[in-house]
Structure formats: structure tokens, C-alpha cells
N, C-alpha and C. Protein backbone atom coordinates (compact mmCIF):
# COMPACT_ATOMS: atom_id res chain seq x y z
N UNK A 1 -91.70 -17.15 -75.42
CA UNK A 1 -92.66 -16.27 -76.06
C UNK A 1 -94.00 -17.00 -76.18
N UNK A 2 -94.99 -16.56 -75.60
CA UNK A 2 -96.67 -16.97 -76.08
C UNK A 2 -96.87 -16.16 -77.00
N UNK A 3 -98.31 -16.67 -77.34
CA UNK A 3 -99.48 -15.45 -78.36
C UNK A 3 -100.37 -15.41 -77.60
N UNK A 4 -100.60 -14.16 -77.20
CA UNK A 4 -101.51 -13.78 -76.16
C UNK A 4 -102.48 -13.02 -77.08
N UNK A 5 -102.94 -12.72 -78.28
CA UNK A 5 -103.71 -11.86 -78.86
C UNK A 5 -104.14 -12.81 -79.87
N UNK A 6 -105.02 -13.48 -80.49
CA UNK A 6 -105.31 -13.38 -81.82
C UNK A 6 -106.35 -12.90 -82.97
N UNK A 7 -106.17 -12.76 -83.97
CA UNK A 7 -107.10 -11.94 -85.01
C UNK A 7 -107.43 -12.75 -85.73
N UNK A 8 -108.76 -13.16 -86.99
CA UNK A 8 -109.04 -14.03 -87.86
C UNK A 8 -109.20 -12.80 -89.09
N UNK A 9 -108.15 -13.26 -90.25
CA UNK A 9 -108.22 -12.50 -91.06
C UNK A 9 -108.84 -12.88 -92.34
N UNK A 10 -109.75 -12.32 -93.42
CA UNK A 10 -109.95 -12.98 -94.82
C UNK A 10 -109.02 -12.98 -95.18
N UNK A 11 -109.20 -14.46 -96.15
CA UNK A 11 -107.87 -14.78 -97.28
C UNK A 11 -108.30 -13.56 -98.54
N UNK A 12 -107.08 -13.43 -98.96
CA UNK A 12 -106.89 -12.96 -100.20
C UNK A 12 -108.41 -13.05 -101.29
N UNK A 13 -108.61 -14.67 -101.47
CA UNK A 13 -108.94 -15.44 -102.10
C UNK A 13 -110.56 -15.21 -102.08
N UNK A 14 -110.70 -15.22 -100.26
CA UNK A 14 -112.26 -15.09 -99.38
C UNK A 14 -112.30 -16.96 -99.85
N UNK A 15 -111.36 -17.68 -99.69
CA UNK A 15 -111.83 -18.79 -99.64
C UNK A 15 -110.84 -19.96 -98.08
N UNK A 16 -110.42 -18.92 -97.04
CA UNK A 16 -110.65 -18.89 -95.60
C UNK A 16 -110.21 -17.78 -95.16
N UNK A 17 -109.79 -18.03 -93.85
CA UNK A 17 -108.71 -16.99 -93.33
C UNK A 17 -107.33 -17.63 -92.87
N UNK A 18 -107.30 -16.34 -92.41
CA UNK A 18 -105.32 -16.52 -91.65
C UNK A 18 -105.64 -16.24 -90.14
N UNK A 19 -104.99 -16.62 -89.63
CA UNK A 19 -104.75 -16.11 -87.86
C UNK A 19 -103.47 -14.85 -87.86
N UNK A 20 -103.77 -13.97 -87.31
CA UNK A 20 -102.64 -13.06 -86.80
C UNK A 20 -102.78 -13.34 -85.28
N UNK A 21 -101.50 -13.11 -85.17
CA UNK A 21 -100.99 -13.04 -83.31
C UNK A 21 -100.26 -12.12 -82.96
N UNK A 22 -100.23 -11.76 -81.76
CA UNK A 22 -99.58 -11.12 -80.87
C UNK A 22 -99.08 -11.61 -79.58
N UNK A 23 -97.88 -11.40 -79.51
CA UNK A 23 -96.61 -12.24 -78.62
C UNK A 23 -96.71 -11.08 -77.56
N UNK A 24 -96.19 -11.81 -76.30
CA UNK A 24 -96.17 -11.37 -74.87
C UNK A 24 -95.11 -10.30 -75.41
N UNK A 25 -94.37 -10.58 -76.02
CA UNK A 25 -93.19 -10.19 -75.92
C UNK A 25 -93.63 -8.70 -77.08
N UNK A 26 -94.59 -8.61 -77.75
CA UNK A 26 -95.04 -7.68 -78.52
C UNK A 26 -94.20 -8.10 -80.06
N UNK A 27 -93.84 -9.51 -80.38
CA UNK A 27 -94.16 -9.75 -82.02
C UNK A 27 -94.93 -10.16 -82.39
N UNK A 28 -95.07 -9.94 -83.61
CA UNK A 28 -95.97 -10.50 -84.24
C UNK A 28 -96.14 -11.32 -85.35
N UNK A 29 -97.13 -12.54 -85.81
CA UNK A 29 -97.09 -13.40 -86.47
C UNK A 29 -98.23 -13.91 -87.16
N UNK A 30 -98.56 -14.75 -88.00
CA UNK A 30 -99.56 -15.06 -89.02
C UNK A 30 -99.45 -16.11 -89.50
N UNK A 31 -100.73 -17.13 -89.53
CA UNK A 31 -100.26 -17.97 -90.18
C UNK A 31 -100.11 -18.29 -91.32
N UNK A 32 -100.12 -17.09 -92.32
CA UNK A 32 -99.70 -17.47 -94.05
C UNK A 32 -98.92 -17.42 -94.50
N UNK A 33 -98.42 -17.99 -95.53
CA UNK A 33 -97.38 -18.51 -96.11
C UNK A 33 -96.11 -17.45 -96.01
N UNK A 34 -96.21 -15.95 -96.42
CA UNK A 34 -95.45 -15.07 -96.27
C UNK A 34 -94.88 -15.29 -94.94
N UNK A 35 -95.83 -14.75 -94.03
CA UNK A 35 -94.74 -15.00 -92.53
C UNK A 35 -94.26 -16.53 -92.40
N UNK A 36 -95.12 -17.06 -91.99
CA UNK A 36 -94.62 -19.02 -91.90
C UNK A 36 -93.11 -19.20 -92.38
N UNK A 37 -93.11 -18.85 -94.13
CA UNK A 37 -91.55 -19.47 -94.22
C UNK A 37 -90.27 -17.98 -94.16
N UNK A 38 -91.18 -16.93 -94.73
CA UNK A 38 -90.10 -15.64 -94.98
C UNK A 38 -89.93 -15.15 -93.76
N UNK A 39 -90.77 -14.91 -92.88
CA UNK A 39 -91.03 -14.07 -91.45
C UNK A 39 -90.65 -12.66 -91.64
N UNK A 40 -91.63 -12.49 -92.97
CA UNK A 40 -91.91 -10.88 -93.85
C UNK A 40 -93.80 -10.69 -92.99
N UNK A 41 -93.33 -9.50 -92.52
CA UNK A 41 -94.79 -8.79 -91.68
C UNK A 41 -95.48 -8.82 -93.18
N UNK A 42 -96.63 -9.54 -93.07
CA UNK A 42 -98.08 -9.92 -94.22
C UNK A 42 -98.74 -8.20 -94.44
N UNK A 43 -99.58 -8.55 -95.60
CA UNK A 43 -100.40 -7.45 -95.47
C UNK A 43 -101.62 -7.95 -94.25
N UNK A 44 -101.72 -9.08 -93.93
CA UNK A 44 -102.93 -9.27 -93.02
C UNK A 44 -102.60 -9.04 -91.10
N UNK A 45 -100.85 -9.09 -91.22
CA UNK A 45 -100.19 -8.46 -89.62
C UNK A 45 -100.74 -6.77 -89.88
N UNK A 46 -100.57 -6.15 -91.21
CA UNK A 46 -100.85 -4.52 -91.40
C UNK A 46 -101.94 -4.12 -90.92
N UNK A 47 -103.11 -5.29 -91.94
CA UNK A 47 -104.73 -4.94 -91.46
C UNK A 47 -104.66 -4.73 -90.26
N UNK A 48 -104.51 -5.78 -89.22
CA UNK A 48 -104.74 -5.89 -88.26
C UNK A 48 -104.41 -4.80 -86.88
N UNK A 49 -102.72 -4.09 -87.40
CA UNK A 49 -102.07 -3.28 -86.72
C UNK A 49 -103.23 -1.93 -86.89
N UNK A 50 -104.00 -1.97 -88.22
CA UNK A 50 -104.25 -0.74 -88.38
C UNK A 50 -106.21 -0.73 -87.80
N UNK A 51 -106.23 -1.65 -87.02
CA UNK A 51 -107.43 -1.63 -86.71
C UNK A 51 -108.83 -3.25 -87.20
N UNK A 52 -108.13 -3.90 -88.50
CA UNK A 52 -109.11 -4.78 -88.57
C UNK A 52 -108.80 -5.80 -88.30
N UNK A 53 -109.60 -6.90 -89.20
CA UNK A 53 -109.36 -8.71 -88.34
C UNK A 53 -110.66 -8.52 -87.18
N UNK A 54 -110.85 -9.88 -86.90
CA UNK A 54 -111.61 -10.17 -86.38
C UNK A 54 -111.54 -10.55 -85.43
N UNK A 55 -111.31 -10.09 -83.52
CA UNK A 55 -110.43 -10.37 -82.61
C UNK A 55 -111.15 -11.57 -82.12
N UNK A 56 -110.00 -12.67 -81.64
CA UNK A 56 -110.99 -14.22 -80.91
C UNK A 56 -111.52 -13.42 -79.72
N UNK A 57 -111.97 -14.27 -79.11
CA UNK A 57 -112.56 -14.38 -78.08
C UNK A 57 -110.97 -14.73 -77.24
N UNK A 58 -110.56 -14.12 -75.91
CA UNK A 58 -110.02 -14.15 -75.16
C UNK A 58 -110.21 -15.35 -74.13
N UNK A 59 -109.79 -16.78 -74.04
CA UNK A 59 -110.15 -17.51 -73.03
C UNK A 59 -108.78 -17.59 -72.18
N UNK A 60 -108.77 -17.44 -70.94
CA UNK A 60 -108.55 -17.34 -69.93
C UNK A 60 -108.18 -19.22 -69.36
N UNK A 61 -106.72 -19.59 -69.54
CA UNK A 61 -106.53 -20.95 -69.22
C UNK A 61 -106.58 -20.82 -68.12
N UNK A 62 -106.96 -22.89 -67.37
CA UNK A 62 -107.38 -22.55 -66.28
C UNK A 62 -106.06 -22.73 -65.12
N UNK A 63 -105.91 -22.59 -64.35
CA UNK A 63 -104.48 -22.38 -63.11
C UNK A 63 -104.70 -24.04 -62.84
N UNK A 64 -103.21 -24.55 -63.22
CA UNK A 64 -103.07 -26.07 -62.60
C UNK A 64 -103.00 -25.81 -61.41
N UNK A 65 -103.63 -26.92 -60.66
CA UNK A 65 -103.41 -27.24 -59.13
C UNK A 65 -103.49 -28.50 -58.93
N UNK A 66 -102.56 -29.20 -58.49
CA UNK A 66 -102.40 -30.17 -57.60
C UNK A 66 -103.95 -30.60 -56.76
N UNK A 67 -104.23 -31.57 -56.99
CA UNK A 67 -105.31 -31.49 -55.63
C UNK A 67 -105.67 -33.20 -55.54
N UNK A 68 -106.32 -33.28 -54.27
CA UNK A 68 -106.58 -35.22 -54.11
C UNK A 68 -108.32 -35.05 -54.95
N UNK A 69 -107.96 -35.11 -55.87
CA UNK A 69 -108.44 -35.91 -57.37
C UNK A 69 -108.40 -36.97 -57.64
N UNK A 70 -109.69 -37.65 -58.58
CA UNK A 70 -109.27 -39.51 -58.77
C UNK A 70 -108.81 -39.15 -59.91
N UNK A 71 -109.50 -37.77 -60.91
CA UNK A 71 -108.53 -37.71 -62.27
C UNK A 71 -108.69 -36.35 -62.37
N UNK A 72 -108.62 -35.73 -63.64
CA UNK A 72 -108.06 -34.37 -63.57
C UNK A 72 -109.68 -33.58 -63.84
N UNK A 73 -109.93 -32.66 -63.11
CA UNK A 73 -111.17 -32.13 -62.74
C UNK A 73 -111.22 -30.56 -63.24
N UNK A 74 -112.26 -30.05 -64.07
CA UNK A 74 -111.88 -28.51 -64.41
C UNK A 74 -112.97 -27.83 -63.16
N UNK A 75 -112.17 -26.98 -62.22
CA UNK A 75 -113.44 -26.21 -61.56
C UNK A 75 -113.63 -25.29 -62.03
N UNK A 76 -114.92 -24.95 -62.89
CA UNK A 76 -115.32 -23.58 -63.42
C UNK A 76 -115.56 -22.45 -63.26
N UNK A 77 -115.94 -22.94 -61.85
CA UNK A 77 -115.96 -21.45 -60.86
C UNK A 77 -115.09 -20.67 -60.26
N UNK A 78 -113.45 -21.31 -60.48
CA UNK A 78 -112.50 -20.75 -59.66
C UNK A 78 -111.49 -20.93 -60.85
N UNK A 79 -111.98 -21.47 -62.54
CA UNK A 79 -111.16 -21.39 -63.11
C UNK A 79 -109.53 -22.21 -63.17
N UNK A 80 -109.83 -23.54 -62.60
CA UNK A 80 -109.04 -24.24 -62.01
C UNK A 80 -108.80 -25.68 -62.57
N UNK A 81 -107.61 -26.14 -62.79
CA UNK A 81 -107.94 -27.26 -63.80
C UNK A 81 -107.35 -28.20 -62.40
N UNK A 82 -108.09 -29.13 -61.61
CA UNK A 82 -107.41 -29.88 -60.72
C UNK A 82 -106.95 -31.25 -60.84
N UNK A 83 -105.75 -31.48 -60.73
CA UNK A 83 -104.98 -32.64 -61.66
C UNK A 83 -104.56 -33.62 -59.87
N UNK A 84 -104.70 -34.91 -60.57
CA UNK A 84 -104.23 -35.78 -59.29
C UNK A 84 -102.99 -35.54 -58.72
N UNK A 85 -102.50 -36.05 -57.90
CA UNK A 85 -101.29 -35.52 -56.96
C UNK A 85 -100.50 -36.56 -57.11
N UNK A 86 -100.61 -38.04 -57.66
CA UNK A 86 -99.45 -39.01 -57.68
C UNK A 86 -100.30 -39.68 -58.86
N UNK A 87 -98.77 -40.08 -59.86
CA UNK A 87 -99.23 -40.84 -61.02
C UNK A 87 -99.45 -42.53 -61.02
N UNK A 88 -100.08 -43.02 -60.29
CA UNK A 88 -99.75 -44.87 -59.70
C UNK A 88 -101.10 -45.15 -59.34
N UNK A 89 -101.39 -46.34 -59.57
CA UNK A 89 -100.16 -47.47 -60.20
C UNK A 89 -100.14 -47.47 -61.24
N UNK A 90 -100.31 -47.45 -63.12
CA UNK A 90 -100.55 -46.76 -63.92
C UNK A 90 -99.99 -45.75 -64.50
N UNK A 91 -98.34 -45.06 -64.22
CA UNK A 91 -98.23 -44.20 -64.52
C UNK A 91 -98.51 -43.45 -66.18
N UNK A 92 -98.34 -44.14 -66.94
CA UNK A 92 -98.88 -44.03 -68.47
C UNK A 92 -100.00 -43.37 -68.20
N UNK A 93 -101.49 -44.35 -68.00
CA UNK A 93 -102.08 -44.09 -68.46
C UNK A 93 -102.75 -42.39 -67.58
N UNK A 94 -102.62 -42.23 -66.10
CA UNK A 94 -103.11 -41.09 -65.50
C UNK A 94 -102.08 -39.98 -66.38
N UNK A 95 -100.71 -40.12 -66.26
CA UNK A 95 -100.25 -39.07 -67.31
C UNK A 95 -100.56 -38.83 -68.53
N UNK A 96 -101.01 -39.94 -69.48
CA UNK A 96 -101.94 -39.25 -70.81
C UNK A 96 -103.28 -38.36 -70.47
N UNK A 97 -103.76 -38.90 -69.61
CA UNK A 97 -105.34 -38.50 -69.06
C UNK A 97 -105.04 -36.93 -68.75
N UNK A 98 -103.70 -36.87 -67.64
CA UNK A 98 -103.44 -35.66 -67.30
C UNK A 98 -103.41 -34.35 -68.31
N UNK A 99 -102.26 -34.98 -69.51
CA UNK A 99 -102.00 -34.31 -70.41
C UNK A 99 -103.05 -33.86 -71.46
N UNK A 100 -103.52 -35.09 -71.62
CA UNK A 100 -104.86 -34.61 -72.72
C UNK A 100 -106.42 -33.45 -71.74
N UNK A 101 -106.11 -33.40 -70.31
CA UNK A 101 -106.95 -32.14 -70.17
C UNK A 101 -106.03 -31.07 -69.91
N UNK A 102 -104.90 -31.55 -69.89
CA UNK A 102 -104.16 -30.18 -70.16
C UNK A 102 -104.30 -29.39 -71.75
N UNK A 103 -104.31 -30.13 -72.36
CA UNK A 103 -104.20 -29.89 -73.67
C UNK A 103 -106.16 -29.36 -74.18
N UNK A 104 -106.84 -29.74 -73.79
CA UNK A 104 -108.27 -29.76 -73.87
C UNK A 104 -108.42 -28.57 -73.25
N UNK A 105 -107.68 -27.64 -72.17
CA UNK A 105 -108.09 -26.54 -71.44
C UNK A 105 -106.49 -25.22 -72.04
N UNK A 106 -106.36 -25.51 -73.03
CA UNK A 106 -105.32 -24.08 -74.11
C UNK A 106 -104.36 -24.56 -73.49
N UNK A 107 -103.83 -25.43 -72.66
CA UNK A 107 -101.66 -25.61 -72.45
C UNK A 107 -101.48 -26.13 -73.75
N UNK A 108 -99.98 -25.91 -74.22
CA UNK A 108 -99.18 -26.06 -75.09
C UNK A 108 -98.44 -26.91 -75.10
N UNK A 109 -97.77 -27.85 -76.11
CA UNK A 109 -97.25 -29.13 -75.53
C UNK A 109 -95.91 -28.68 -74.81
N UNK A 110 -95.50 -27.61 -75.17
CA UNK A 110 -94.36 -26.88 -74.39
C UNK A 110 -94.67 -26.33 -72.88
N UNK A 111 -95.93 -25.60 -72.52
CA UNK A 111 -96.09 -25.53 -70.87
C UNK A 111 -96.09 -26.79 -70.51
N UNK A 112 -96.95 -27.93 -71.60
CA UNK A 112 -97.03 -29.03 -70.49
C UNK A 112 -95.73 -30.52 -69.75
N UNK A 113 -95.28 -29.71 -70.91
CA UNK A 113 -93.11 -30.31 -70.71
C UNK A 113 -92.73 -29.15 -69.84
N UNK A 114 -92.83 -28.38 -69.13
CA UNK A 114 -92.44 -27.82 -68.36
C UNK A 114 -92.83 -28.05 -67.05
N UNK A 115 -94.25 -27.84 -66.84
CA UNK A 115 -95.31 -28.26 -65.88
C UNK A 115 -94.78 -29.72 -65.80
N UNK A 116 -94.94 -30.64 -66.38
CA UNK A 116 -94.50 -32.40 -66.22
C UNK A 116 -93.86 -32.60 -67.29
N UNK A 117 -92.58 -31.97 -66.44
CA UNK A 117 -91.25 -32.71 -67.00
C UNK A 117 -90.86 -33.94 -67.08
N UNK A 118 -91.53 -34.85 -66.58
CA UNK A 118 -91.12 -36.59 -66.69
C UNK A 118 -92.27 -37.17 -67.47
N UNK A 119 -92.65 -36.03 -68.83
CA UNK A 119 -93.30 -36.63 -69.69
C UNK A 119 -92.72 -37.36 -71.05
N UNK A 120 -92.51 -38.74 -71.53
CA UNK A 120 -91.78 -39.02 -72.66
C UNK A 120 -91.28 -37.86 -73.81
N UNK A 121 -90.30 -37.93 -74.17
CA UNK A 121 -89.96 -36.96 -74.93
C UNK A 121 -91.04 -37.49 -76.63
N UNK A 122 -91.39 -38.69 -76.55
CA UNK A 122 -91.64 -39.51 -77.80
C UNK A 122 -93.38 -38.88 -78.03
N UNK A 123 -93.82 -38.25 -76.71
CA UNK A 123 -95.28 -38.21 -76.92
C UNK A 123 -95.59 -37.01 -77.23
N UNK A 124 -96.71 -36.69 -78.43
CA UNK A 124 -96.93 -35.47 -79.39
C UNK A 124 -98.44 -35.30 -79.00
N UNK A 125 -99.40 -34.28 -79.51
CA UNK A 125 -100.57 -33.91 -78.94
C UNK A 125 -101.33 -35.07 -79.64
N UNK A 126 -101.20 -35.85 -80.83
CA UNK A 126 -101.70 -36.52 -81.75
C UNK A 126 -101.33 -37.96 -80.91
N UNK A 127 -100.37 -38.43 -80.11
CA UNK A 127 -99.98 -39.51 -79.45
C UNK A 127 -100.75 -39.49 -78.41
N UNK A 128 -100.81 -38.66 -77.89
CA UNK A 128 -101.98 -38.39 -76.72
C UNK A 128 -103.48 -38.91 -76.96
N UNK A 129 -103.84 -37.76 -77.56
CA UNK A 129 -105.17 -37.86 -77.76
C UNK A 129 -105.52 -39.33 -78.33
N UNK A 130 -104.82 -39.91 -79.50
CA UNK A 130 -104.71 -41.09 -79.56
C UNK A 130 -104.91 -42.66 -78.83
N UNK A 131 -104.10 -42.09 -77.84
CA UNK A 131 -103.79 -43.24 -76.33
C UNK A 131 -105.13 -43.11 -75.60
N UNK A 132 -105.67 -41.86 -75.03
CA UNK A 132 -107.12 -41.63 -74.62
C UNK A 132 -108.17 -41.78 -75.25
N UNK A 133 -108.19 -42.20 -76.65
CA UNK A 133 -109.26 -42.32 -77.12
C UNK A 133 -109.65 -44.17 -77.03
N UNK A 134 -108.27 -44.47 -77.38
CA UNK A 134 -107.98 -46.30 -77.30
C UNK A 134 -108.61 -46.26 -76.07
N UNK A 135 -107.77 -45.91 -74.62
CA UNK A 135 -107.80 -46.89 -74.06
C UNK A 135 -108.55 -46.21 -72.80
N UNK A 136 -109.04 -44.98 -72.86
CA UNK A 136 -110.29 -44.52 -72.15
C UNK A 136 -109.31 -43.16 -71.26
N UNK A 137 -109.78 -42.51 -70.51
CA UNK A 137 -109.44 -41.70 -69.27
C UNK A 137 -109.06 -42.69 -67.88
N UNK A 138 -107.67 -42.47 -67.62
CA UNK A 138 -107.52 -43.13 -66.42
C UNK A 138 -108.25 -42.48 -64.91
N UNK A 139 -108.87 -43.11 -64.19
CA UNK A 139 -109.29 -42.42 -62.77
C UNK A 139 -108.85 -43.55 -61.68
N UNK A 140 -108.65 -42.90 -61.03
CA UNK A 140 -108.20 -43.83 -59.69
C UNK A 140 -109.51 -44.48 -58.42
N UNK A 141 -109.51 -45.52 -57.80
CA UNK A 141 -110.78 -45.68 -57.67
C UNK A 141 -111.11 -45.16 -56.29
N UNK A 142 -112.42 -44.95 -55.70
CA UNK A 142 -113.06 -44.16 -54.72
C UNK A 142 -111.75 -45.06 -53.33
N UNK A 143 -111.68 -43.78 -52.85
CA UNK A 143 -110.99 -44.15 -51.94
C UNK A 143 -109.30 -44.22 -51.56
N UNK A 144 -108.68 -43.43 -52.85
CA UNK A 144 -107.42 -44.02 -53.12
C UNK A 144 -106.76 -43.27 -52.38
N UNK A 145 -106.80 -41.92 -52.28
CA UNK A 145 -106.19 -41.27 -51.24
C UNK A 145 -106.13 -41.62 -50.04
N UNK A 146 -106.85 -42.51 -49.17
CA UNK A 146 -106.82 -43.12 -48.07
C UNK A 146 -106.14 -43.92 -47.81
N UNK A 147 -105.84 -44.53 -49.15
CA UNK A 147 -105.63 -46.50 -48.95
C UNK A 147 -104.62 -46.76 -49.54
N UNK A 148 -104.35 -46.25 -50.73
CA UNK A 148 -103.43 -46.18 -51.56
C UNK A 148 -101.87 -44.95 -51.49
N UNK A 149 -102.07 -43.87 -50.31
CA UNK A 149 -100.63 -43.75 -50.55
C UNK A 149 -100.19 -43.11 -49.10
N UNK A 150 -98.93 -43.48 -48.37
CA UNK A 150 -98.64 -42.68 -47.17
C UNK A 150 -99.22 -41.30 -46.62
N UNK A 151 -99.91 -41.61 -45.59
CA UNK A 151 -100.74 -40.21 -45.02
C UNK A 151 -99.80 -39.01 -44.90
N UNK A 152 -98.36 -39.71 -44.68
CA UNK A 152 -97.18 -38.37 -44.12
C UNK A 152 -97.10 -37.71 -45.51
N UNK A 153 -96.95 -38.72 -46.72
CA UNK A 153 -97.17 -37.79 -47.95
C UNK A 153 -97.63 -36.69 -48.24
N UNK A 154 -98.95 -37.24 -47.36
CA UNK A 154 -100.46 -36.46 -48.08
C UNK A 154 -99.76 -34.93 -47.55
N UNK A 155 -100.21 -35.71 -46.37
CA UNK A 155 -99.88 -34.58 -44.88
C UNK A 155 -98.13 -33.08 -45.22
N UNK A 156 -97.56 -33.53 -45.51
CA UNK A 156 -96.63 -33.22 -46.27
C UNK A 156 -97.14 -31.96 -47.20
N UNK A 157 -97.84 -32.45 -48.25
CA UNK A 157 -98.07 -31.29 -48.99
C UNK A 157 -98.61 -30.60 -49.03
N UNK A 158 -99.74 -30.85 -47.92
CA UNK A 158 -100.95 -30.17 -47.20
C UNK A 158 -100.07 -29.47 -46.66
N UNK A 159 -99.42 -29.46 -45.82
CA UNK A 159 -98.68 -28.34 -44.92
C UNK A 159 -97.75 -26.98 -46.02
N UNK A 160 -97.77 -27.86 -46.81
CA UNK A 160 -97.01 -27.10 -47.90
C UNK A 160 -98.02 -25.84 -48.70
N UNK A 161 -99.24 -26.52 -48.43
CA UNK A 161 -100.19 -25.47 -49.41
C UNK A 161 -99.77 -25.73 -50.63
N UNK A 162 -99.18 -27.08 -51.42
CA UNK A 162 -98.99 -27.41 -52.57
C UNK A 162 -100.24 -28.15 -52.97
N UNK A 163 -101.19 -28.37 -52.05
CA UNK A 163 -101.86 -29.48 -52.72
C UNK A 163 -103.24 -28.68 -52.43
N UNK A 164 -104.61 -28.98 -53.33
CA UNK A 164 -106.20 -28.84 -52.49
C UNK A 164 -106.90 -29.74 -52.05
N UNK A 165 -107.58 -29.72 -50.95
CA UNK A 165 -108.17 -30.81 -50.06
C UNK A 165 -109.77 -31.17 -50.87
């Protein structure tokens, strides 16, 4: 289940709001205390059903692709988040790098355990961002696709249409 909809609602109080959502699946949820622990529909899921709330802005995540990248690249024009094609030598650190623009462009730490499944089970969005802030963005250096990994590889996934040139 995602939340593909959300609403910003006044608190009670007017001293913030709540988020309402709407699930692919058509439930719905909130983040105040009523739903959170009871998962009793709020009066602020009602507002919302009945027309108010304040709808976000709709952003549009961008489509992972594989591509010969030195690190993970957002193309804006095609809406495209382009992530390197092999994690080495380095695997740590290009996979935090990876993850934290995954995470920087709306994935969930759950798409991104799906998407890269041979990510530590131990690492949280807060472990991440963490590790990238220490110890910088990993990039691979000019040239690495050439020099650094079997052409039949390359060649390989190119034929596959798994990868962008």
C-alpha cells in the first residue's frame, strides 16, 4: 500500500496541522493521534472526504534507471533519477550515496529495500543521511567505465536495454 494523495489539515488547537492520506488501495489515514494509535477515521479524514484540507502539491518521483554514471544523477527533463550501474570499489560508500538520492527524490526506505535488496538490514534513513554527511557523496572517477570494469559487462546490459548510455 502507498499514499498517493495528501491533505494538510488545521489542528484542533490552530497550533499546526495533521496530514491526511489516501492509499492506492483507497484507505485512508492521518497523522493524529486518533488514527496513529486507534485507526478510528478522525474528524480531519471527514473534512477532507467532504471537500476540505489543503491538497499538497502532487510530485511525481523520478523513474530509477540504471545508467554509466560516476554517481547518481537526477535528469529533470525526462524525470529520471540515474544511479551507477556497479557498486566498486567502495561498495558502502556509492550505496549510501545511492540511497540517500533515492531518499532525497520521495522513495521510501521500503521501495528502496526492494529496488536494492543487498542493502544492510541495520541502515535507517537517519543512518544514511548521517554516513553522507560524514563522509561526503561517493563518485567514481572520470573514466571508470572504461577502465574499471569488463566491456562484455557493459556490453551485456546494453544489449539488454537495462542500462543508459
Amino acid at each position: 500500500m502507498k499514499w498517493t494523495k495528501k491533505w494538510k489539515v488545521p489542528s484542533s488547537s490552530g497550533n499546526g496541522t495533521w496530514t491526511v492520506s489516501l492509499s492506492d488501495e483507497g484507505t485512508w489515514g492521518c497523522s493524529c493521534p486518533v488514527w496513529k494509535f486507534r485507526r478510528q477515521e478522525c474528524h480531519h479524514i471527514k473534512l477532507v472526504k467532504n471537500g476540505g484540507g489543503s491538497p499538497e502539491e502532487e510530485v511525481k518521483k523520478p523513474e530509477y534507471v540504471l545508467a554509466q554514471v560516476r554517481k547518481p544523477t537526477f535528469d529533470q527533463e525526462n524525470n529520471r533519477l540515474l544511479v551507477p550501474l556497479i557498486g566498486c570499489p567502495d561498495a558502502h560508500m556509492m550505496e549510501a550515496t545511492i540511497c540517500h538520492y533515492m531518499l532525497k527524490y520521495g522513495y521510501s526506505m521500503r521501495e528502496i529495500r526492494e529496488i536494492r535488496h543487498h542493502i544492510p538490514a541495520s541502515w535507517t534513513i537517519k543512518a544514511i543521511d548521517l554516513h553522507v554527511k560524514v563522509h561526503g557523496e561517493a563518485e567514481y572517477p572520470e573514466g571508470w567505465y572504461k577502465s574499471g570494469i569488463p566491456v562484455e559487462f557493459i556490453g551485456r546490459y546494453l544489449e539488454l536495454g537495462a542500462v543508459e548510455n
